[in-house]
PDB file of N, CA and C in Angstrom:
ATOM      1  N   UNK A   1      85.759  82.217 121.043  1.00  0.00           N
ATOM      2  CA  UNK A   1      86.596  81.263 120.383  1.00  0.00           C
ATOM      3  C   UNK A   1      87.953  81.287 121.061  1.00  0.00           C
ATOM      4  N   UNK A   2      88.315  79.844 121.371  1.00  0.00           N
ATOM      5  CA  UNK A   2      90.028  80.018 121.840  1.00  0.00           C
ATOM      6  C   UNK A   2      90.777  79.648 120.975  1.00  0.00           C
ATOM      7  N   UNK A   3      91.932  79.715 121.118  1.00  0.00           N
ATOM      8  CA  UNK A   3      93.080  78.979 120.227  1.00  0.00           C
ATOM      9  C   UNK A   3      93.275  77.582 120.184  1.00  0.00           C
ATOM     10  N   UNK A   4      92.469  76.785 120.872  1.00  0.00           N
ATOM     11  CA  UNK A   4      92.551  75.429 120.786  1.00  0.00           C
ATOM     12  C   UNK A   4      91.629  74.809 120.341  1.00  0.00           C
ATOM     13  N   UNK A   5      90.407  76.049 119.923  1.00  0.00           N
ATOM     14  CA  UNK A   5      89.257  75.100 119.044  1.00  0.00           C
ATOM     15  C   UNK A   5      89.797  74.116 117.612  1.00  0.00           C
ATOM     16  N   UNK A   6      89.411  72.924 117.752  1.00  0.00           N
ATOM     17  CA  UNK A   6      89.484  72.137 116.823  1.00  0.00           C
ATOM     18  C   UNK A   6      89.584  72.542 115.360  1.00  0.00           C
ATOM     19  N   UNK A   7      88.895  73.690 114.949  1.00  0.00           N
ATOM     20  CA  UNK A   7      88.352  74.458 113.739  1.00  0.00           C
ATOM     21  C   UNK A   7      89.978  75.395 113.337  1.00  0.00           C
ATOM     22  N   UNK A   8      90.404  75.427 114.405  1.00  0.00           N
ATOM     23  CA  UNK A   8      91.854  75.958 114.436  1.00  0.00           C
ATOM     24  C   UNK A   8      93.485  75.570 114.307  1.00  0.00           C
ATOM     25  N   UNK A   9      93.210  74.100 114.640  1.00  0.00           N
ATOM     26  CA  UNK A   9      94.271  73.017 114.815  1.00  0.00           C
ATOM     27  C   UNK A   9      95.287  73.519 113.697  1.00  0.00           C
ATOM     28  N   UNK A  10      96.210  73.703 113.652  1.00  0.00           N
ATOM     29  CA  UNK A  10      97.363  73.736 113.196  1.00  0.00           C
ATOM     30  C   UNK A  10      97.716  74.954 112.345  1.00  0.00           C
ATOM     31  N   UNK A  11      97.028  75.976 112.730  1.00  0.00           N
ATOM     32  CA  UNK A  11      96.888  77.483 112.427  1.00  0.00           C
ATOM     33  C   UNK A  11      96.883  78.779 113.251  1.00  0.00           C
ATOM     34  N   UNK A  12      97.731  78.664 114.273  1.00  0.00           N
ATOM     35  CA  UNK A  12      98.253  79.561 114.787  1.00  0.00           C
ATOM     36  C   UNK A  12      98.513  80.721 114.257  1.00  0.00           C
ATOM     37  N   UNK A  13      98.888  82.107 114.889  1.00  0.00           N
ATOM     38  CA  UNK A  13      98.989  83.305 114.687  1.00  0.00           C
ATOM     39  C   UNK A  13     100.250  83.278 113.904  1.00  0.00           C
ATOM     40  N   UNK A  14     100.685  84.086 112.937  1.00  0.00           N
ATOM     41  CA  UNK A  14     100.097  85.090 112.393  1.00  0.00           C
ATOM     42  C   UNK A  14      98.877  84.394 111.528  1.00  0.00           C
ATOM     43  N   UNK A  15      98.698  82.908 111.135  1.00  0.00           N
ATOM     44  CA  UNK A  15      97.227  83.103 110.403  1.00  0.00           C
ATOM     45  C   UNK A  15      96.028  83.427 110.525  1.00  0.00           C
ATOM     46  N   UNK A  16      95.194  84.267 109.876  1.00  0.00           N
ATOM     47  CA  UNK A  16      94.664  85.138 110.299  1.00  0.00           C
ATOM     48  C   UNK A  16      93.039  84.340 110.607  1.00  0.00           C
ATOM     49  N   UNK A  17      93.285  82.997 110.956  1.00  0.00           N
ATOM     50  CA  UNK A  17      91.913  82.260 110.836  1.00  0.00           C
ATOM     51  C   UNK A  17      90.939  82.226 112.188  1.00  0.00           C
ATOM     52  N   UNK A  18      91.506  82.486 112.971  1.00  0.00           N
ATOM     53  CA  UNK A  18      90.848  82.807 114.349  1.00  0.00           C
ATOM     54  C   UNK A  18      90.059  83.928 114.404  1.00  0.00           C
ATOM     55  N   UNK A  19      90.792  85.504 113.886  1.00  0.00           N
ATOM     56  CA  UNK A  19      89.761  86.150 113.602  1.00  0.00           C
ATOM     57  C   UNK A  19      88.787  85.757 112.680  1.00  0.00           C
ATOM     58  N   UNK A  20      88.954  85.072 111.537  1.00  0.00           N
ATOM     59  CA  UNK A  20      87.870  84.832 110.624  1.00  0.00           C
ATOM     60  C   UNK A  20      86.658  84.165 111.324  1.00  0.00           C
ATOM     61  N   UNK A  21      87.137  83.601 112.006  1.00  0.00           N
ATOM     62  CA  UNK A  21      86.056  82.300 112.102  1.00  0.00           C
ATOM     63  C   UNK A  21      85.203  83.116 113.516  1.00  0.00           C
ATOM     64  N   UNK A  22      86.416  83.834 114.279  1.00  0.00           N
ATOM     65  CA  UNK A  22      85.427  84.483 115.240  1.00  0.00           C
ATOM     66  C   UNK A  22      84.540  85.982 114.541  1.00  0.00           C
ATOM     67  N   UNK A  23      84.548  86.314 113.153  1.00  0.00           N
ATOM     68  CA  UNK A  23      84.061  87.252 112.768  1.00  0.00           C
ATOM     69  C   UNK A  23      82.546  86.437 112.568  1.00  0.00           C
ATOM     70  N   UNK A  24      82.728  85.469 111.386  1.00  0.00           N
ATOM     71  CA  UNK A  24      81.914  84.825 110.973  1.00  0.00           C
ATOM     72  C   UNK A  24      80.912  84.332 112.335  1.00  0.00           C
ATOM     73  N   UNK A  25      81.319  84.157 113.265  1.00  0.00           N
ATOM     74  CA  UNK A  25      80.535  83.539 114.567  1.00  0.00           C
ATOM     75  C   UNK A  25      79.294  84.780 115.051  1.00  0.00           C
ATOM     76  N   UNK A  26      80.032  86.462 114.564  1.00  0.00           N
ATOM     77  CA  UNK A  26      79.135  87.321 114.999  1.00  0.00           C
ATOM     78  C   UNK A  26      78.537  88.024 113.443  1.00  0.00           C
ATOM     79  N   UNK A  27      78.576  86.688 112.388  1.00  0.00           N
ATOM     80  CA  UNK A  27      77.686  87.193 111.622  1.00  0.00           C
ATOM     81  C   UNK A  27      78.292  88.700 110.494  1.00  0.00           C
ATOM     82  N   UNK A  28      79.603  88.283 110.817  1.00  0.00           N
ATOM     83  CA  UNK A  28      80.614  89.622 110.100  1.00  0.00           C
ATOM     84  C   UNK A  28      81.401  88.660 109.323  1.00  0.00           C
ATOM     85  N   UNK A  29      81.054  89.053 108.011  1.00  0.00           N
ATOM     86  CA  UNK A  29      81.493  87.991 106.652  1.00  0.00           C
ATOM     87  C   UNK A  29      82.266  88.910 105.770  1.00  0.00           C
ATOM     88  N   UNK A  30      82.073  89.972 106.015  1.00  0.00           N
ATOM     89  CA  UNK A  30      82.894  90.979 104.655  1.00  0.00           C
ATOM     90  C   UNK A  30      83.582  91.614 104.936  1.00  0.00           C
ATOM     91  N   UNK A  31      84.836  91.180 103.694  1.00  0.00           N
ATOM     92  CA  UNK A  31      85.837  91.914 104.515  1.00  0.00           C
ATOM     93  C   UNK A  31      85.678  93.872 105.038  1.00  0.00           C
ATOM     94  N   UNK A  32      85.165  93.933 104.116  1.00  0.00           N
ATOM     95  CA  UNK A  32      84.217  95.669 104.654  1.00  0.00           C
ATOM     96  C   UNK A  32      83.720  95.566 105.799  1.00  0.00           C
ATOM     97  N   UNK A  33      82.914  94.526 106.381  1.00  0.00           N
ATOM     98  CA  UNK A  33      82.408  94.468 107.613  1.00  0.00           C
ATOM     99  C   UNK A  33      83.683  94.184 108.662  1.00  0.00           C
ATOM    100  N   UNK A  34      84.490  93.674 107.877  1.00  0.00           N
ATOM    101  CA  UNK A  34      85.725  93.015 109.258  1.00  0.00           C
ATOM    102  C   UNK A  34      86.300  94.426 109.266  1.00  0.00           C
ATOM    103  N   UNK A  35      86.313  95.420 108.666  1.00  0.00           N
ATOM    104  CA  UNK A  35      87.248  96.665 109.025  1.00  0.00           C
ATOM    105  C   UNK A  35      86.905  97.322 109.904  1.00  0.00           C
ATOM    106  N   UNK A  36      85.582  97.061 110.009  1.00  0.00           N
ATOM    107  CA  UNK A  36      84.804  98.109 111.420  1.00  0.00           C
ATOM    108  C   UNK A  36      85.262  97.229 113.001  1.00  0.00           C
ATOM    109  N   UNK A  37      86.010  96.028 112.635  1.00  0.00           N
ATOM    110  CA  UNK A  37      85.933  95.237 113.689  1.00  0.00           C
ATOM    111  C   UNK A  37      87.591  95.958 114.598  1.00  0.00           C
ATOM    112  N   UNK A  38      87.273  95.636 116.193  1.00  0.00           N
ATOM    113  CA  UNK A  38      88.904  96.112 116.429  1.00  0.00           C
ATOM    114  C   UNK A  38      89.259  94.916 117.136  1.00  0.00           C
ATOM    115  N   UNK A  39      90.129  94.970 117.124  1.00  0.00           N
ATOM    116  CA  UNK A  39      91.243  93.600 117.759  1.00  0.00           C
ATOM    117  C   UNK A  39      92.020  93.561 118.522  1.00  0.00           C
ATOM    118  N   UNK A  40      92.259  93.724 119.817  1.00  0.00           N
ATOM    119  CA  UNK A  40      93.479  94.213 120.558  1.00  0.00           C
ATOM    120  C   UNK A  40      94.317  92.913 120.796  1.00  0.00           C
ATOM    121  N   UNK A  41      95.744  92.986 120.794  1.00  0.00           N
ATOM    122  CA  UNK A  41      96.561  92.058 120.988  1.00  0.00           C
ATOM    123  C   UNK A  41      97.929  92.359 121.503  1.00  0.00           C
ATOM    124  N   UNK A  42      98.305  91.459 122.396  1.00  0.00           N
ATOM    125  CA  UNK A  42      99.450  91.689 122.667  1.00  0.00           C
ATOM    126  C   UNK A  42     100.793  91.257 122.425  1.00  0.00           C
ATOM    127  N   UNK A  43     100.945  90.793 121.317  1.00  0.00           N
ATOM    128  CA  UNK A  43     102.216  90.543 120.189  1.00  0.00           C
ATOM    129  C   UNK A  43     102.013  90.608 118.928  1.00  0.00           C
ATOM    130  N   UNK A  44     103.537  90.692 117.999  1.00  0.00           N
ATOM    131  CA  UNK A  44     103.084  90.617 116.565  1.00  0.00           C
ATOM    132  C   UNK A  44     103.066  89.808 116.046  1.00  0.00           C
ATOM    133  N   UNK A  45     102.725  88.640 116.410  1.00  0.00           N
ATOM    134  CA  UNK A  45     102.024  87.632 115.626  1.00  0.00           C
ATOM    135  C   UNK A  45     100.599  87.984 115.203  1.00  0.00           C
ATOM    136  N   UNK A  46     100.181  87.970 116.609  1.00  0.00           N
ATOM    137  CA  UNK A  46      98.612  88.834 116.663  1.00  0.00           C
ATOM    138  C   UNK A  46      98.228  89.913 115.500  1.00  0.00           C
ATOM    139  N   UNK A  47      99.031  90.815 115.887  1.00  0.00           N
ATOM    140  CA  UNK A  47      98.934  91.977 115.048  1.00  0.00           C
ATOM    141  C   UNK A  47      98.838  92.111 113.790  1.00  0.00           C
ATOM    142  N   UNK A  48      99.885  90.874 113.018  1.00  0.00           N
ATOM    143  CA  UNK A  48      99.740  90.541 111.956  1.00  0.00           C
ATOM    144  C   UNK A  48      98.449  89.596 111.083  1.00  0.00           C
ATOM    145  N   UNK A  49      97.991  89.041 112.535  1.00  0.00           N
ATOM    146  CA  UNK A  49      97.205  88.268 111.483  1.00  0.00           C
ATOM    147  C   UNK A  49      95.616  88.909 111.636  1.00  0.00           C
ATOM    148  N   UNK A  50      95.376  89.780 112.523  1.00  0.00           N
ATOM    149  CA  UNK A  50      94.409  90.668 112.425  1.00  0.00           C
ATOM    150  C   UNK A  50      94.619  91.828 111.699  1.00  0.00           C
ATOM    151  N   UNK A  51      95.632  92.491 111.097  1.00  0.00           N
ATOM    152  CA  UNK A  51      95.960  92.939 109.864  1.00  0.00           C
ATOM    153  C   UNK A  51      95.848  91.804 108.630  1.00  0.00           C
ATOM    154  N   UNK A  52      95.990  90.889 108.799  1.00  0.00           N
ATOM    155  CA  UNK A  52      95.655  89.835 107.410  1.00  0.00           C
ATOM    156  C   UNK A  52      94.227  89.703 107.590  1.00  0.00           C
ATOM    157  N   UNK A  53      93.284  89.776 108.354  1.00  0.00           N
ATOM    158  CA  UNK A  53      92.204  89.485 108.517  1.00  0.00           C
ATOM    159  C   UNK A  53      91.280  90.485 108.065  1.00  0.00           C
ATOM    160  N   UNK A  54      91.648  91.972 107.671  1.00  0.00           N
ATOM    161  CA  UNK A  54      91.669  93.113 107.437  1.00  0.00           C
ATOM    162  C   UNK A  54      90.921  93.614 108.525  1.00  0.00           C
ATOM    163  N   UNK A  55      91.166  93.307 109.442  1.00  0.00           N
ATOM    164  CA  UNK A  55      90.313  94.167 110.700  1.00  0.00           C
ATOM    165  C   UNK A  55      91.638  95.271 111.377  1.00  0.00           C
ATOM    166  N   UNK A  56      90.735  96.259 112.214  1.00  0.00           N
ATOM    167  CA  UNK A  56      91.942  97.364 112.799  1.00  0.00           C
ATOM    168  C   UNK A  56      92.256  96.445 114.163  1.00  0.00           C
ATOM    169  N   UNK A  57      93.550  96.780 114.364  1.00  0.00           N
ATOM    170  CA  UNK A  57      94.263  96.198 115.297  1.00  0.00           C
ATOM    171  C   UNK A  57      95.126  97.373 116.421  1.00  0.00           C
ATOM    172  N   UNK A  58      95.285  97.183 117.513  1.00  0.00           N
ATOM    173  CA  UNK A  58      95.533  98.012 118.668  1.00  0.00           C
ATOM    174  C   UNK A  58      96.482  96.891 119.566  1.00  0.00           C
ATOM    175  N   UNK A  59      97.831  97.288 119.519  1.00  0.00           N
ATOM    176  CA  UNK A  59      98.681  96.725 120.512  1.00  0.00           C
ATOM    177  C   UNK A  59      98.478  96.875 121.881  1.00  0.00           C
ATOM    178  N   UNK A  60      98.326  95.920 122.551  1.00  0.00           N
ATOM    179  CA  UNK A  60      98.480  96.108 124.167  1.00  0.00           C
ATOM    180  C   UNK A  60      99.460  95.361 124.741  1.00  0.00           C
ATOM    181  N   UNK A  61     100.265  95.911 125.867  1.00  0.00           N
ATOM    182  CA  UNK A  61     100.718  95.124 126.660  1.00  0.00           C
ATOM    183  C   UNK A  61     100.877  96.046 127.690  1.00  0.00           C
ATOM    184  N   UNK A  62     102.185  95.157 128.441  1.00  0.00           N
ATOM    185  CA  UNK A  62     102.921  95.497 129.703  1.00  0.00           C
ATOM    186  C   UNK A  62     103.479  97.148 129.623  1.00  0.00           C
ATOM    187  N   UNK A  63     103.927  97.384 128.756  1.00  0.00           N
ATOM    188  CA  UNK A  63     104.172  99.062 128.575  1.00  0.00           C
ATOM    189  C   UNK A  63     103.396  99.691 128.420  1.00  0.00           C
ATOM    190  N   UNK A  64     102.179  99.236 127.741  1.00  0.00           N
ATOM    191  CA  UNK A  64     100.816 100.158 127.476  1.00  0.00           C
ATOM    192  C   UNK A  64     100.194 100.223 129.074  1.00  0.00           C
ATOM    193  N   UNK A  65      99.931  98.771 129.697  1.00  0.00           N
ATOM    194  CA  UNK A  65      99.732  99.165 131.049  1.00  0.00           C
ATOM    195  C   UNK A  65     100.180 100.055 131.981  1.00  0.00           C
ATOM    196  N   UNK A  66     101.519 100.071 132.225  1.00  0.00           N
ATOM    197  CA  UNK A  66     101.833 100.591 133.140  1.00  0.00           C
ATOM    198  C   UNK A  66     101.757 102.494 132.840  1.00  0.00           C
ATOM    199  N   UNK A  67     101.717 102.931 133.743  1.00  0.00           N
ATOM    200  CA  UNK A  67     101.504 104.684 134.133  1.00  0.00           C
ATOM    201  C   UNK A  67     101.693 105.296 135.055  1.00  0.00           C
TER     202      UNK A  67
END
């Protein structure tokens, strides 16, 4: 799923509907089931709305990259 699917139009991050709809796509409907799910993202918009989505969430970026 991208951010420009139609199903998405005017619901950008932080709402948490992108994960939903990409949970629901793999058949993960509860929110019990969305907790086992992980999410990596690289801002807090992201972060937030895969925390609203109740799934675990893992920041990445440019500082996490580099070493």
């Amino acid at each position: 799923m991208c951010g420009d699917d139609p199903i998405l139009e005017g619901k950008g991050k932080p709402d948490p509907t992108i994960f939903l709809e990409a949970a629901k796509l793999l058949g993960i409907v509860s929110a019990e089931d969305r907790a086992a799910v992980l999410v990596f993202e690289d801002g807090a918009p992201g972060v937030r709305a895969a925390r609203s989505a109740r799934s675990e969430e893992r920041r990445v970026g440019k500082e996490c990259m580099e070493s």
